[in-house]
Protein backbone atom coordinates (compact mmCIF):
# COMPACT_ATOMS: atom_id res chain seq x y z
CA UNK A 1 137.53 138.19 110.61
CA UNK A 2 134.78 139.36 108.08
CA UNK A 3 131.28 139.34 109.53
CA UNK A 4 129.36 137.50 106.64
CA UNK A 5 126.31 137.97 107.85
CA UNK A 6 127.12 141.28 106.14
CA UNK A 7 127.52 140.34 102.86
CA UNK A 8 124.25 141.29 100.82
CA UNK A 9 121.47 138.32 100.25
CA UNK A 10 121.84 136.82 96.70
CA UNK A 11 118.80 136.44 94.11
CA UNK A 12 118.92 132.81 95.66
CA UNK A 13 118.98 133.54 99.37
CA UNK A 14 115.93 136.22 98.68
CA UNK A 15 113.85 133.81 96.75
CA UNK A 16 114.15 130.66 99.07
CA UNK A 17 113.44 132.77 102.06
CA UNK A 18 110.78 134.56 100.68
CA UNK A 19 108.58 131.41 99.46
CA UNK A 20 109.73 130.03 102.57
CA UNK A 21 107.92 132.48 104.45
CA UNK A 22 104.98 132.61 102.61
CA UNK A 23 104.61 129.03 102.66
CA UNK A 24 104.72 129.21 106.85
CA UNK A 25 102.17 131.41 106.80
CA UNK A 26 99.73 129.04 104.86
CA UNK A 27 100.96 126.50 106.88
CA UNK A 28 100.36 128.41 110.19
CA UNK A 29 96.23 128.84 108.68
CA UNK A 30 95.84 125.01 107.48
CA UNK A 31 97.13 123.52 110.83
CA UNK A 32 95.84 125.85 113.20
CA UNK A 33 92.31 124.75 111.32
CA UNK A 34 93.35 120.94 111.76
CA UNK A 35 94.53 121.63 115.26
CA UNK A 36 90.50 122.36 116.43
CA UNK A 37 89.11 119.66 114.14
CA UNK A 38 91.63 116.29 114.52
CA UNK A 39 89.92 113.42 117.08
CA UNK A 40 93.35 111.43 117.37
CA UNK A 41 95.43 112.75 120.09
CA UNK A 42 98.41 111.45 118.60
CA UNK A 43 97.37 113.02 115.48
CA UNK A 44 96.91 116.42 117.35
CA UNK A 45 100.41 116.13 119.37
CA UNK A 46 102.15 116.08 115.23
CA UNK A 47 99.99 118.50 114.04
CA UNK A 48 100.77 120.82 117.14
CA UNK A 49 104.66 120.20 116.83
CA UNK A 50 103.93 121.28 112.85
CA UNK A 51 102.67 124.65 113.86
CA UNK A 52 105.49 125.35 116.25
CA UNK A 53 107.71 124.34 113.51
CA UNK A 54 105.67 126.67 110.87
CA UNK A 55 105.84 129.55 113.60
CA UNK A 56 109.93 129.21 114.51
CA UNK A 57 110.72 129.55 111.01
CA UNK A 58 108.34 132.54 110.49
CA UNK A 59 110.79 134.38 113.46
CA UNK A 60 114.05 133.32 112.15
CA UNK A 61 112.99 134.50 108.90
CA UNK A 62 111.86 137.96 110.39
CA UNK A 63 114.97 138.22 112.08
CA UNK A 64 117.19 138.22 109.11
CA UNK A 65 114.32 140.52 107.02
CA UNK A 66 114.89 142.92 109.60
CA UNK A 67 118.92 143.13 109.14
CA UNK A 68 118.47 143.63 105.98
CA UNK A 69 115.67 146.34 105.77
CA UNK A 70 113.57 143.37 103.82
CA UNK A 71 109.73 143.89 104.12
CA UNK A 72 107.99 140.92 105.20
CA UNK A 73 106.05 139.50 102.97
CA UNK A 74 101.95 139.30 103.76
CA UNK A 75 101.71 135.75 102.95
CA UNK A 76 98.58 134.46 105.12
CA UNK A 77 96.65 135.67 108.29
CA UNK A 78 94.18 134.77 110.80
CA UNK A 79 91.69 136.13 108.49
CA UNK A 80 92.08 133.69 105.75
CA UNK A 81 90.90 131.33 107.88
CA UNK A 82 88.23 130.21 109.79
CA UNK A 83 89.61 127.85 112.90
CA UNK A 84 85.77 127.24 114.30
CA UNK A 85 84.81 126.01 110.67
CA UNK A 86 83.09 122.22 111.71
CA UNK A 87 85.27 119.22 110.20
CA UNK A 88 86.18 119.13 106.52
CA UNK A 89 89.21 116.32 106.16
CA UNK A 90 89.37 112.90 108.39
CA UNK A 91 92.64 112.38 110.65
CA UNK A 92 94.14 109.91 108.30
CA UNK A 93 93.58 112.89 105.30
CA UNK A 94 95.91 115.34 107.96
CA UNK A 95 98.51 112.64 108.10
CA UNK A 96 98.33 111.65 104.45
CA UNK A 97 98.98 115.93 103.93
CA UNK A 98 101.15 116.49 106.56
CA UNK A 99 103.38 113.59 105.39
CA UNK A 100 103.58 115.41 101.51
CA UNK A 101 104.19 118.45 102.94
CA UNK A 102 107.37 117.65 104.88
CA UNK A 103 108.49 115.76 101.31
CA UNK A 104 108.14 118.87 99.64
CA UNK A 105 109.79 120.89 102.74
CA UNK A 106 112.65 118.30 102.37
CA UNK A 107 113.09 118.99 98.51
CA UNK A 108 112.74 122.79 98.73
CA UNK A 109 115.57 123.23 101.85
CA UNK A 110 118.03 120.64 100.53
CA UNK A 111 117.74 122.88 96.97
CA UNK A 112 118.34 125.98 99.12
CA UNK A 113 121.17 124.91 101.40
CA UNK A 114 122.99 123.97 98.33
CA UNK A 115 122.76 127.34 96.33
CA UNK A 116 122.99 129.48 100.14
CA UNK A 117 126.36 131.43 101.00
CA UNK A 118 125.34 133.18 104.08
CA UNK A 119 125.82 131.58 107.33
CA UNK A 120 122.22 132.80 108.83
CA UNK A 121 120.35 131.93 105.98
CA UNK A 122 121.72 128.61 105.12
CA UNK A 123 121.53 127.74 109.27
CA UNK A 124 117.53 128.51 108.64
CA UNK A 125 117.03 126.16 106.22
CA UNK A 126 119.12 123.49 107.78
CA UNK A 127 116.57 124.22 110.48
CA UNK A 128 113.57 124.14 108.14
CA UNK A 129 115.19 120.37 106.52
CA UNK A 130 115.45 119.43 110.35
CA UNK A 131 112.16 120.04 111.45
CA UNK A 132 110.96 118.49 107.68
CA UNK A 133 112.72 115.16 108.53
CA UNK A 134 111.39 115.25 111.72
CA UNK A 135 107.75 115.68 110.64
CA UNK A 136 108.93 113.19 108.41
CA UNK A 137 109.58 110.46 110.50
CA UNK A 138 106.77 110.96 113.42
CA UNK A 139 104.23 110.63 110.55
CA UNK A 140 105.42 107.44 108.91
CA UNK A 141 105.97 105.66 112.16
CA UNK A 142 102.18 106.73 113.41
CA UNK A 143 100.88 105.78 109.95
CA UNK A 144 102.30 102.35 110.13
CA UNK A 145 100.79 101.90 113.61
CA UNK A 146 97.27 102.59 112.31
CA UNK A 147 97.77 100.76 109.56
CA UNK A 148 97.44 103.93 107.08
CA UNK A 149 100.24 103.92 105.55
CA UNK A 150 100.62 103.23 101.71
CA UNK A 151 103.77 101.34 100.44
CA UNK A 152 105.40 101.69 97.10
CA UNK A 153 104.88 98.29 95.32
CA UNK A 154 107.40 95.49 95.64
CA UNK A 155 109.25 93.88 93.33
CA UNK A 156 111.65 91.14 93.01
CA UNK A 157 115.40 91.38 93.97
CA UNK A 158 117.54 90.70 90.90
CA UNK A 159 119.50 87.60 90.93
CA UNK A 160 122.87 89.24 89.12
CA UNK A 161 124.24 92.91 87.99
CA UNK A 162 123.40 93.48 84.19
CA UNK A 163 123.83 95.77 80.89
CA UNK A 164 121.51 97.12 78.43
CA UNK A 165 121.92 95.16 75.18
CA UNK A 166 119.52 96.29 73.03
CA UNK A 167 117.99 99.79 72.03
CA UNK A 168 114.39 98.05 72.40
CA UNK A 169 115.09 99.05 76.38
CA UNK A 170 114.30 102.46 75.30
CA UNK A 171 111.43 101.48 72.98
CA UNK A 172 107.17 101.34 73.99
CA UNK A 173 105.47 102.92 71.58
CA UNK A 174 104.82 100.40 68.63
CA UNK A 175 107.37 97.31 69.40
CA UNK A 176 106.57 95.34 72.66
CA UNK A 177 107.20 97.04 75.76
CA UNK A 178 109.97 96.05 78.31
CA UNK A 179 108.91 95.70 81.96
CA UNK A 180 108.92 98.62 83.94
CA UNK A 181 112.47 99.68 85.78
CA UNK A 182 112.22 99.93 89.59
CA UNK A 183 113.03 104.25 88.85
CA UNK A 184 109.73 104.21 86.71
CA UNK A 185 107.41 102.50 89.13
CA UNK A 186 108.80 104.60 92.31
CA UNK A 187 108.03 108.31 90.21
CA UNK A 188 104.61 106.61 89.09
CA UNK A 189 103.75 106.27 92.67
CA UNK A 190 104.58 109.28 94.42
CA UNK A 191 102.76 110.67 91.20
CA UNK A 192 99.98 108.72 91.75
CA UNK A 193 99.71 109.59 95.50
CA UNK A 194 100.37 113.33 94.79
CA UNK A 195 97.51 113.50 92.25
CA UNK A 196 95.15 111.66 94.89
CA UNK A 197 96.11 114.03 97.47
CA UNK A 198 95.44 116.63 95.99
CA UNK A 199 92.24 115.46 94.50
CA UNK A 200 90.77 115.20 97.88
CA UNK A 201 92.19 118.38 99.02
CA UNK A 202 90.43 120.10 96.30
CA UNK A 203 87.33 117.97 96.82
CA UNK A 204 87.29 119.67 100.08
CA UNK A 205 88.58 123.55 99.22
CA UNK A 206 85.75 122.90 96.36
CA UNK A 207 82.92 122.45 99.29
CA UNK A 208 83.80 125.36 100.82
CA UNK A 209 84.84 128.05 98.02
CA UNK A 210 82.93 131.34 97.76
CA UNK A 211 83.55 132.75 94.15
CA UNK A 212 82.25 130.91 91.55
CA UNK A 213 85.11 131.26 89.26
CA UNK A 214 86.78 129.53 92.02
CA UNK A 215 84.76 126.87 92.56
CA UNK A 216 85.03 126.43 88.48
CA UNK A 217 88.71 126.00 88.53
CA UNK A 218 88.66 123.77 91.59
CA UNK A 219 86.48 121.97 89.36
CA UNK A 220 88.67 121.74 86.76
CA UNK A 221 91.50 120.56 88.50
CA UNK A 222 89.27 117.69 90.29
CA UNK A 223 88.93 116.25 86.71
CA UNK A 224 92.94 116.86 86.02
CA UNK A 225 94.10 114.91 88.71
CA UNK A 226 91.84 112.23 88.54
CA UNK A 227 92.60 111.79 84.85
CA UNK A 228 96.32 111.91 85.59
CA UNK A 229 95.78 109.07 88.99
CA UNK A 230 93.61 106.88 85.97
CA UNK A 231 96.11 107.61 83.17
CA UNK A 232 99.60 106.55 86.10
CA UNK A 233 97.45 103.79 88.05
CA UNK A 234 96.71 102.06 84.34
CA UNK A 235 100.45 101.95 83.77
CA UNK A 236 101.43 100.06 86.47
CA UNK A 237 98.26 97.84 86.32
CA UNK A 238 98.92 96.95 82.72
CA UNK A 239 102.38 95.92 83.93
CA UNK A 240 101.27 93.85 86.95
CA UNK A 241 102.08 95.97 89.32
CA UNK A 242 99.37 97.54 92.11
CA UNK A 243 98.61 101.24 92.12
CA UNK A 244 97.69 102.80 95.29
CA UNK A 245 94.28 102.96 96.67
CA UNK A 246 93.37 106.85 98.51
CA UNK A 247 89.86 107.16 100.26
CA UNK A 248 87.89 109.69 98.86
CA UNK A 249 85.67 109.57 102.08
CA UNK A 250 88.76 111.59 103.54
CA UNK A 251 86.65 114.92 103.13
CA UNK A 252 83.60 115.47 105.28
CA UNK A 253 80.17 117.06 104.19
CA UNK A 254 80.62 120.25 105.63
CA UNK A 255 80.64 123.11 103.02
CA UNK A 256 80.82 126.05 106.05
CA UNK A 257 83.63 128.28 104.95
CA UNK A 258 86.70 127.37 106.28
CA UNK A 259 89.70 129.33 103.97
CA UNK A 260 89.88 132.17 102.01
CA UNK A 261 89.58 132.12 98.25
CA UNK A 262 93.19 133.77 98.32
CA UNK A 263 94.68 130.87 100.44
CA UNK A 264 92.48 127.74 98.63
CA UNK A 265 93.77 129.28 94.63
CA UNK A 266 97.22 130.14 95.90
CA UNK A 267 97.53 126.56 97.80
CA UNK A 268 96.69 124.43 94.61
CA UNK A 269 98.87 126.65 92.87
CA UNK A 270 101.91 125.62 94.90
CA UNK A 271 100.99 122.20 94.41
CA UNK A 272 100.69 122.20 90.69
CA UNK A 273 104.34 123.85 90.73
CA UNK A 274 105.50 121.13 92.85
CA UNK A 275 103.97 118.70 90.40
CA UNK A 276 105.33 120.12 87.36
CA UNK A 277 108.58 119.62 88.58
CA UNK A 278 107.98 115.72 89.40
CA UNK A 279 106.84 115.53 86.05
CA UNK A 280 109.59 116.66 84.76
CA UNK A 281 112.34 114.78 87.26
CA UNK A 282 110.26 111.64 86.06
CA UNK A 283 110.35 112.56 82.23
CA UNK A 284 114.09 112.55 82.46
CA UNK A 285 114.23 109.41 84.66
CA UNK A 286 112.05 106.90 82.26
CA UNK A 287 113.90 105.77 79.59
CA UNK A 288 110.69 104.03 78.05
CA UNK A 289 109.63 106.26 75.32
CA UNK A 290 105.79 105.64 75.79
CA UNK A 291 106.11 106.44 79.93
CA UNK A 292 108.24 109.39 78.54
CA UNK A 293 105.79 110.81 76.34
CA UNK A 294 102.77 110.66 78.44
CA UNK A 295 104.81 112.97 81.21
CA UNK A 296 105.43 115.33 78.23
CA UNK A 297 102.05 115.27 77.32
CA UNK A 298 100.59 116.08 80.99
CA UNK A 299 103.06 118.85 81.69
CA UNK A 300 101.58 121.34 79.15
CA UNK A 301 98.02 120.79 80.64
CA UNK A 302 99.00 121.79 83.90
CA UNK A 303 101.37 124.24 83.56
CA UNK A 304 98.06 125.64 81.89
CA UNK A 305 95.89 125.19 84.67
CA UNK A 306 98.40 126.82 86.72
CA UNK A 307 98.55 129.60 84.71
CA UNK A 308 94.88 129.99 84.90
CA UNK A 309 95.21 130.35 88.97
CA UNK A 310 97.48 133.05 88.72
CA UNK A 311 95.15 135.15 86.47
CA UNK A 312 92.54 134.43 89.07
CA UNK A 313 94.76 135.71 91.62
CA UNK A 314 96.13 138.64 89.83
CA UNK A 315 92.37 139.73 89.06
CA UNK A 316 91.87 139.56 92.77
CA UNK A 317 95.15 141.12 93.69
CA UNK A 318 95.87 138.30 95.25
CA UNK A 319 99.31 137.39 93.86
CA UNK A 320 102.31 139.01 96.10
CA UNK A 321 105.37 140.04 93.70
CA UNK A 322 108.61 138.14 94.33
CA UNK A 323 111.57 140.25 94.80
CA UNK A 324 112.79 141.28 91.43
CA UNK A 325 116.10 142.40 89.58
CA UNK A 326 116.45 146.72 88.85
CA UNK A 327 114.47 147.47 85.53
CA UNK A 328 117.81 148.61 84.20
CA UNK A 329 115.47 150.43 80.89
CA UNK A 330 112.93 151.88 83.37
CA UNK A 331 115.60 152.97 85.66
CA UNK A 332 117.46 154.76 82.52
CA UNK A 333 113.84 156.33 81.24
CA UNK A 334 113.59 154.19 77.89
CA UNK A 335 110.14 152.17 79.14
């Protein structure tokens, strides 16, 4: 029987593995910080789980690197942080943070078991979805005990099964505008919570920067999201529905370095790219032509301020190069 752990990673398998890894390693820095900082010793027993999570994937990964004569990436060490720093985000923030980052881990694995052939690479990431579910699950259930955790908004049940009649479903820019569909209210949540965590982790990352074109952008992208949690919050609020309250007292006074420039511009980064994408997943899923536009409007503006971060970090030589295809014309001396 043919060993298929022999048959050479695809452009797919290298590039889920790869951010994979990187994305441990940050993970590995951020937790071990919150591991010496968190009070709750609930909160402490999830965040320790995390990091053994973070630092099993990290070996599986290496594992199949090393079959394949892959170089590891650098990703993130113990020098890009600082795990003495003094207290920068409150135990609920660590939840609230810990809880998005096992939704993104979810997204990313399910994406990656789908396009994986290899049996080793698509058993990590069922691993990685696992361990995401898990995380998952234990933060929910302690955020509902301490009364932290924030609901999407209710609405009522519909009393029968029914059809679009009318084109004006589609309509909200001049005509009047149809009540919002249970698919538009969910993606204006989670993009409302998104954009307030991440506020507040760049509230915090902005105490603590070193560079000052750093500190600018964090800046910058301080005023983005909380133009983008005004601009989503006012939607639902004009439609009767309640947008989601986050505490902005989640971040601490300290301003004692805690991260690396490196890790704070490359971390924001990730989470911009993760919000482009549920911009664009809730373009497609709002049929109302106003909610539709707005999306269309905002992705631009990021995708911007992304770019932005990865001039910063190519200045720095900060930005680690993704495996890439054979320069077929440098290869054949025409560049």
């Amino acid at each position: 029987m043919e060993d298929k752990t022999k048959i050479r990673l695809t452009a797919a398998e290298m590039s889920s593995m790869w951010t994979q890894y990187i994305n441990d390693t940050v993970s590995v820095c951020v937790l071990s910080y919150f591991m010496n900082n968190v009070d709750d010793k609930k909160v402490k027993e999830i965040v320790e789980i995390a990091i053994g999570s973070s630092q099993k994937n990290i070996s599986m990964m290496k594992e199949i690197f090393d079959r394949e004569d892959f170089p590891y990436p650098l990703g993130f060490t113990k020098k890009d942080v600082n795990v003495h720093a003094p207290r920068l985000f409150s135990d609920t923030f660590v939840m609230m943070y810990l809880r998005h980052m096992s939704i993104l881990g979810m997204a990313a694995n399910s994406a990656a078991i789908g396009l994986g052939t290899r049996q080793d690479v698509i058993s990590l990431h069922k691993s990685v979805l696992k361990s995401a579910v898990g995380l998952q699950d234990m933060t929910r259930e302690l955020m509902l005990e301490q009364g932290t955790y924030i609901r999407p908004p209710f609405i009522s049940v519909p009393d029968k099964v029914d059809f679009v009649e009318k084109q004006k479903f589609l309509s909200g820019i001049k005509s009047r505008r149809r009540a919002l569909t249970s698919v538009e209210i969910t993606h204006l949540f989670i993009n409302i919570q998104t954009n307030q965590i991440g506020k507040a982790l760049i509230m915090g990352f902005l105490q603590v920067a070193q560079d000052k074109e750093v500190k600018a952008y964090l800046q910058r992208g301080k005023k983005i999201a909380q133009k983008h949690v005004d601009m989503f919050s006012d939607i639902l609020k004009n439609n009767d529905i309640p947008a989601p309250m986050f505490w902005d007292a989640a971040v601490t006074d300290s301003t004692t370095q805690v991260f690396s420039d490196k890790l704070i511009i490359f971390h924001i980064s990730a989470m911009i790219a993760a919000g482009i994408g549920n911009y664009g997943a809730a373009m497609a899923a709002s049929p109302r032509k106003d909610i539709g536009m707005k999306y269309a409007s905002l992705i631009p503006e990021i995708a911007l301020y992304a770019e932005d971060g990865a001039n910063i970090m190519i200045q720095n030589s900060w930005l680690e190069e993704p495996p890439m295809a054979d320069d077929r014309d440098q290869l054949s001396g025409m560049n």
